[in-house]
C-alpha atoms as a PDB file:
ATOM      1  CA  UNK A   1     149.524  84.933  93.690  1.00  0.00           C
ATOM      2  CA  UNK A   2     148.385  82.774  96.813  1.00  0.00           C
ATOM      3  CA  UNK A   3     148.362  86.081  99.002  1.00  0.00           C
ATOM      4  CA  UNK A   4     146.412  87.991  96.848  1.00  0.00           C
ATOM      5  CA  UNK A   5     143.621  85.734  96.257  1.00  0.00           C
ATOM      6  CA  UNK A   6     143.645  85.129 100.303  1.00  0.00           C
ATOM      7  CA  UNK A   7     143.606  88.460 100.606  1.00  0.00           C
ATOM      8  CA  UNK A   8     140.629  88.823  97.799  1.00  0.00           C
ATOM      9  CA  UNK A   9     138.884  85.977  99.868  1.00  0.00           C
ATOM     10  CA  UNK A  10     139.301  87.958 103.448  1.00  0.00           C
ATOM     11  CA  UNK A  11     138.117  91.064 101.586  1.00  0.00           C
ATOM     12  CA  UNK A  12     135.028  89.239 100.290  1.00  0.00           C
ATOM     13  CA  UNK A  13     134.210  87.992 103.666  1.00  0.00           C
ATOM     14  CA  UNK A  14     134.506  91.535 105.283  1.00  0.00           C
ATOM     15  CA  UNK A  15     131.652  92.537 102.584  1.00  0.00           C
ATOM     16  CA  UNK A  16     129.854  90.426 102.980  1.00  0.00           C
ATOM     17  CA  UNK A  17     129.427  90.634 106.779  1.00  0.00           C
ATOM     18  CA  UNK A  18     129.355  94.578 106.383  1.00  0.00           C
ATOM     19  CA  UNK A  19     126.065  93.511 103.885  1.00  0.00           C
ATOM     20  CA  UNK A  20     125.066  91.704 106.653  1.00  0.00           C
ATOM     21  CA  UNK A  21     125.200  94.105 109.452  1.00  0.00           C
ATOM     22  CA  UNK A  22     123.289  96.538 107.350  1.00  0.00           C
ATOM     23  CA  UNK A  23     120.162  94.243 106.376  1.00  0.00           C
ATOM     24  CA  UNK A  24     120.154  93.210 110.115  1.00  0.00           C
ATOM     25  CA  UNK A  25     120.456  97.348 111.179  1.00  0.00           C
ATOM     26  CA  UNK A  26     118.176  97.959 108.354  1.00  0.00           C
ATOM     27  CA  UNK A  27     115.601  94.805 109.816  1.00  0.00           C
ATOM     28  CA  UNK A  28     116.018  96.332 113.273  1.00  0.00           C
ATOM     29  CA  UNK A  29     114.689  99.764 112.647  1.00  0.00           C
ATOM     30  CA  UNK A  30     112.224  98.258 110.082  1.00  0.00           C
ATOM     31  CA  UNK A  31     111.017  96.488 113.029  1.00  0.00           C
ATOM     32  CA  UNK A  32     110.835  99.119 115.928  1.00  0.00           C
ATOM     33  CA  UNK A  33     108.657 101.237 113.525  1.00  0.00           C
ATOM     34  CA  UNK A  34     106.281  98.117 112.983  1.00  0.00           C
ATOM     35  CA  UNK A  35     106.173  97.554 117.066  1.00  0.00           C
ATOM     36  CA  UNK A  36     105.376 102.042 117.349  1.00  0.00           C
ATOM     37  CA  UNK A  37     102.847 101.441 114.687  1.00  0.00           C
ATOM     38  CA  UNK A  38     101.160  98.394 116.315  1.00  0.00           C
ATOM     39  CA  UNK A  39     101.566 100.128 119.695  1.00  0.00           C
ATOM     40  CA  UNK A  40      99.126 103.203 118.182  1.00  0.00           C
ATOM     41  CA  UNK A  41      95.343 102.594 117.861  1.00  0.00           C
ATOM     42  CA  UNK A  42      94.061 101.180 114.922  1.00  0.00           C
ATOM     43  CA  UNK A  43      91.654 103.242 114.622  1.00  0.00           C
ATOM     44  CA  UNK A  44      94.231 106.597 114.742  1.00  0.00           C
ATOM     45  CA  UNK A  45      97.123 105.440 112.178  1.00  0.00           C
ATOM     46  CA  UNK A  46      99.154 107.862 111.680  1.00  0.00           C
ATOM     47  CA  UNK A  47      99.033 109.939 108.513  1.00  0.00           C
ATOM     48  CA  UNK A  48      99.761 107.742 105.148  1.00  0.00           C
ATOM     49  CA  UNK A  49      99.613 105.325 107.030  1.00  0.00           C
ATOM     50  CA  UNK A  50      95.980 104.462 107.086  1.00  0.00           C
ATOM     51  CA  UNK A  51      94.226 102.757 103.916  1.00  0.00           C
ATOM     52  CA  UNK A  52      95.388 103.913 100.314  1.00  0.00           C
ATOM     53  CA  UNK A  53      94.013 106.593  98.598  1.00  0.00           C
ATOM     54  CA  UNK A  54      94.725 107.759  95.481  1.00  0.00           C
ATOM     55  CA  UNK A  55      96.463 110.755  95.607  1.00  0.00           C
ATOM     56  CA  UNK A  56      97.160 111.990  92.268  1.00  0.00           C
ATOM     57  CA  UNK A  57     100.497 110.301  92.297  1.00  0.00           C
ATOM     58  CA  UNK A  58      99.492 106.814  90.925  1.00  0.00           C
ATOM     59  CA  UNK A  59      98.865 103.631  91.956  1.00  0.00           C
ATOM     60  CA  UNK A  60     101.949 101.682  92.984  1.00  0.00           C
ATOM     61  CA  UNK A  61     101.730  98.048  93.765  1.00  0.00           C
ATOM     62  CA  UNK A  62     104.707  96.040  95.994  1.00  0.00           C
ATOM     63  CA  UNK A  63     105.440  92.711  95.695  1.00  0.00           C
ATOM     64  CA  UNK A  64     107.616  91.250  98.742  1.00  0.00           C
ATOM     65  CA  UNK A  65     107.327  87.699 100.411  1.00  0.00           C
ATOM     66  CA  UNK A  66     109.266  89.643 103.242  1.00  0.00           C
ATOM     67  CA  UNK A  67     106.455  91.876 105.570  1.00  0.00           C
ATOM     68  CA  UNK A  68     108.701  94.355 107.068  1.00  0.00           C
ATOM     69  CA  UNK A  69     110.273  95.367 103.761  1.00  0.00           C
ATOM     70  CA  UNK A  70     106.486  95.322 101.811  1.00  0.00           C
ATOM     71  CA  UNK A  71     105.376  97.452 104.989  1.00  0.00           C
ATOM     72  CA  UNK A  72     108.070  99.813 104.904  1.00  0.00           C
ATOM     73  CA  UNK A  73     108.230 100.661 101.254  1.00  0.00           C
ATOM     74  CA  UNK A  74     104.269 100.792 101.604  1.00  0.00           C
ATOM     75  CA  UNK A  75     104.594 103.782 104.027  1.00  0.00           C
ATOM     76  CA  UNK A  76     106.963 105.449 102.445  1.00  0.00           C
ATOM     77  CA  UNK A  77     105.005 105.331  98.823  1.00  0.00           C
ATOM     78  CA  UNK A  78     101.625 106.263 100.508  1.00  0.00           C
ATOM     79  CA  UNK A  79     103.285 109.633 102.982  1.00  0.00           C
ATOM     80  CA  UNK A  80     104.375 110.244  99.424  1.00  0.00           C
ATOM     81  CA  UNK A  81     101.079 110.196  97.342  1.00  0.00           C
ATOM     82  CA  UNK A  82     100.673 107.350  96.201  1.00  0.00           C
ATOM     83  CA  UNK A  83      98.319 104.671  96.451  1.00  0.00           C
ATOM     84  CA  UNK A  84      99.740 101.153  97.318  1.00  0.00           C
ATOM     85  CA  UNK A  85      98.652  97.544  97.212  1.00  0.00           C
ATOM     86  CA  UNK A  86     100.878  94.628  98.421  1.00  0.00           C
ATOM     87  CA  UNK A  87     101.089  91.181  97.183  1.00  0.00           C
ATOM     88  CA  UNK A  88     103.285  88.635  98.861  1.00  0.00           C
ATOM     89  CA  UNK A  89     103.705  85.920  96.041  1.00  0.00           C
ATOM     90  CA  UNK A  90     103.249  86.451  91.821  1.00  0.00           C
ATOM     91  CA  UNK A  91      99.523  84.997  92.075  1.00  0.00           C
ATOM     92  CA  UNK A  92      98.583  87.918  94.103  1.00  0.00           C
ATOM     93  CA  UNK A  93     100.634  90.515  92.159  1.00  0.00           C
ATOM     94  CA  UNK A  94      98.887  89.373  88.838  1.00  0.00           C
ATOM     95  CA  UNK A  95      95.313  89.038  89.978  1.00  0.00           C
ATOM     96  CA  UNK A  96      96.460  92.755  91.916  1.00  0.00           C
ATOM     97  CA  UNK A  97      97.219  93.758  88.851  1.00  0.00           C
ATOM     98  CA  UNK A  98      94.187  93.101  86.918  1.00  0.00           C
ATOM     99  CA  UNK A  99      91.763  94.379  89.867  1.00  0.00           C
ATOM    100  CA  UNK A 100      93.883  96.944  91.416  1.00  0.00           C
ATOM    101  CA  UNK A 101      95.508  98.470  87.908  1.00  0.00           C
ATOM    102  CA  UNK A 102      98.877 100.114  88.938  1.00  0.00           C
ATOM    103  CA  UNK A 103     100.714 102.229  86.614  1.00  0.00           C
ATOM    104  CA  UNK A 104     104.100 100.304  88.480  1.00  0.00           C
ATOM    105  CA  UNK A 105     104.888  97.208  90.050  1.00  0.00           C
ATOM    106  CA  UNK A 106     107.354  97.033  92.173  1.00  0.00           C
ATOM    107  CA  UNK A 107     109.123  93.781  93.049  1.00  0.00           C
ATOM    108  CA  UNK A 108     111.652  92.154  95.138  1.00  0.00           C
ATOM    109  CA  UNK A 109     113.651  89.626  93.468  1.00  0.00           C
ATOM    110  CA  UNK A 110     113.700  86.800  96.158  1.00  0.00           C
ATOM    111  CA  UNK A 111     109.556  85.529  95.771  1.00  0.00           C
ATOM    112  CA  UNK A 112     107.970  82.853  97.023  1.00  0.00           C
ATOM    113  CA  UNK A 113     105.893  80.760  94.215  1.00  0.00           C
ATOM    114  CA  UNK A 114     108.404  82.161  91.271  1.00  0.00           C
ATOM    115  CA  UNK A 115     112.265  80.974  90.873  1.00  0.00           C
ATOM    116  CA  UNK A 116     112.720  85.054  91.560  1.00  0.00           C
ATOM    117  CA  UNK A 117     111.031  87.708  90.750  1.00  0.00           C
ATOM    118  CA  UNK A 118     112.654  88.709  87.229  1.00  0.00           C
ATOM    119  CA  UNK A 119     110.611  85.477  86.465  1.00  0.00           C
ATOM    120  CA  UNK A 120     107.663  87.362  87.925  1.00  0.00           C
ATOM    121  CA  UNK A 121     108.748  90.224  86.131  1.00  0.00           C
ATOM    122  CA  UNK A 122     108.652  88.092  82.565  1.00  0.00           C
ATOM    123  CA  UNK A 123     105.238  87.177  83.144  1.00  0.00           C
ATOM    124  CA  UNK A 124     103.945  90.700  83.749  1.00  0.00           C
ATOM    125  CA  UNK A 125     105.948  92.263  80.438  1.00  0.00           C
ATOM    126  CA  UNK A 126     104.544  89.752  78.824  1.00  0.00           C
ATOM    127  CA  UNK A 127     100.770  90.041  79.743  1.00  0.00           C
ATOM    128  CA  UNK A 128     100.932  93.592  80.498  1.00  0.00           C
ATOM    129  CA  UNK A 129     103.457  95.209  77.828  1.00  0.00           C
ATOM    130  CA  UNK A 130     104.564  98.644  77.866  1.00  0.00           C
ATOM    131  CA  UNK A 131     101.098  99.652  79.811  1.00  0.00           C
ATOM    132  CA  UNK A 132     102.949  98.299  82.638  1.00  0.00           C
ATOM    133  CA  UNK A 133     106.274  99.902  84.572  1.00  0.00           C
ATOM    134  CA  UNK A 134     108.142  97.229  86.016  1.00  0.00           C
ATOM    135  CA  UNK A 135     110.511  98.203  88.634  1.00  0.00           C
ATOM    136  CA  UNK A 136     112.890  95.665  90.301  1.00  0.00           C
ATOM    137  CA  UNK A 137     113.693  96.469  93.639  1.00  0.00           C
ATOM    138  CA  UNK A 138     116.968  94.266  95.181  1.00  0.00           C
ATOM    139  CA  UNK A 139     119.373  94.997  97.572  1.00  0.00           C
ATOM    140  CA  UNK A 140     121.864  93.623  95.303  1.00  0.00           C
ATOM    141  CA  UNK A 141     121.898  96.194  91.873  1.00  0.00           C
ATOM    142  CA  UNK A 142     124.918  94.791  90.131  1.00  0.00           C
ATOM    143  CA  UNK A 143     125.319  95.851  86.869  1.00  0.00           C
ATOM    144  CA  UNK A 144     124.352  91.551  86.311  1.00  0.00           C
ATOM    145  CA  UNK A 145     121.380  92.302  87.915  1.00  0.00           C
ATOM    146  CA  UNK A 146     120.543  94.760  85.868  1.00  0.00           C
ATOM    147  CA  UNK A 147     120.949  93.247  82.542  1.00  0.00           C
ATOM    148  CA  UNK A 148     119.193  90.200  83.847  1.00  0.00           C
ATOM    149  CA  UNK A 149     116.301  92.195  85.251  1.00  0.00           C
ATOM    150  CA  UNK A 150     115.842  94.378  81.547  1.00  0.00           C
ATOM    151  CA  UNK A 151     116.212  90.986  79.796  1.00  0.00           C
ATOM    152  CA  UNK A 152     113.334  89.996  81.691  1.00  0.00           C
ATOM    153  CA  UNK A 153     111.279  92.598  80.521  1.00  0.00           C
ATOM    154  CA  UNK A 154     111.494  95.054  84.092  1.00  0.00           C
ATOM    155  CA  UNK A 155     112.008  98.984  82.801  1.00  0.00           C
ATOM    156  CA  UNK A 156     113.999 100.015  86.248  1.00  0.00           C
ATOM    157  CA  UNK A 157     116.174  98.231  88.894  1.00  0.00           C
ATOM    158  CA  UNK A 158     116.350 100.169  92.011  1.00  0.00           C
ATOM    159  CA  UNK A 159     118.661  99.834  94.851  1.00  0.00           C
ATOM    160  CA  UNK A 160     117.097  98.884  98.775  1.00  0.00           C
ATOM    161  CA  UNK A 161     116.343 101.464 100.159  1.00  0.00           C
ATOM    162  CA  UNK A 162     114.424 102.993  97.720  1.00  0.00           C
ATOM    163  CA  UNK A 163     115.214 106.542  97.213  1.00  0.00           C
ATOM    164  CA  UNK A 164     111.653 108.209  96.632  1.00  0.00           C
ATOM    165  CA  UNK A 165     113.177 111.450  94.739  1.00  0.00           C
ATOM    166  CA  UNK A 166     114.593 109.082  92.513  1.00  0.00           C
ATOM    167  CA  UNK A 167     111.072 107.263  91.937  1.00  0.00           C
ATOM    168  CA  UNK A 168     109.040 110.265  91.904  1.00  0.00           C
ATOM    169  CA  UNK A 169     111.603 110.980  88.525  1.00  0.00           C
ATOM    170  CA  UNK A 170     110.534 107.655  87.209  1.00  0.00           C
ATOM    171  CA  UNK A 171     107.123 108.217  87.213  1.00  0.00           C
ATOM    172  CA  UNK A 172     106.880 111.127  86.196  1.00  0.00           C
ATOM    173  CA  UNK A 173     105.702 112.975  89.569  1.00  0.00           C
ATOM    174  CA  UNK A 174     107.313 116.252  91.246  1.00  0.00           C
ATOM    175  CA  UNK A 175     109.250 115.062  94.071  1.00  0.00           C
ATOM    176  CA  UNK A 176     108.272 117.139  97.799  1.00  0.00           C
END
């Protein structure tokens, strides 16, 4: 019995250090496409990358204390079609969501001025209702995480990195 929850322990660690190595891979590139963007004019950003537009796709707003990830997921919704607005902390999202008037929010869990962000996601069900998708985006999806996140009122938890095809089937728009 002692060997087998060793090994479970030594298996454990090995995950978790394999998670790690892909946040830090996926923080690296994250990163070096940040420094190409910087290293570009501002005044020439490349395409959907420049201010947000509304494309016909909907408006998408991202909440993420964490810049690289917010930027990243930014680019990737707006070369898509949609138009994006960031908030870093549930203040922002909520006032965002009043003046800015998403058809999603999409939120990290780990938040800055909220215990997490299925708390953020609470608040938003609950002042929002159904006219509101809620999508929680973690790099953790457990099958916990999910039933924690739908108790909390989000409609969709979606694995980092987001896969767009998968999105575009969410709301309801024709993926490229």
């Amino acid at each position: 019995m002692k060997q087998s929850r060793s090994a479970l322990a030594q298996r454990r660690r090995d995950l978790a250090q394999q998670i790690a190595h892909l946040a830090d891979n996926q923080r690296r590139l994250a990163e070096e496409l940040l420094r190409l963007t910087d290293d570009a004019d501002d005044d020439s950003a490349p395409p959907g990358l420049g201010p947000s537009a509304d494309n016909g796709r909907g408006r998408v707003l991202v909440v993420d204390d964490e810049p690289v990830a917010r930027d990243a997921l930014r680019w990737v919704l707006e070369d898509n079609g949609y138009a994006v607005q960031t908030a870093t902390n549930a203040a922002e999202a909520v006032q965002a969501v009043e003046s800015f008037r998403p058809v999603c929010v999409m939120l990290d869990l780990g938040i800055p001025d909220q215990r997490d962000g299925l708390q953020l996601a609470k608040v938003l069900h609950n002042r929002f209702g159904s006219t509101l998708l809620v999508i929680v985006v973690s790099a953790h999806s457990s099958a916990e995480v999910q039933r924690e996140a739908r108790r909390a009122g989000a409609d969709y938890v979606l694995a980092k990195p987001v896969d767009i095809q998968r999105l575009n089937e969410i709301l309801g728009a024709p993926g490229d």
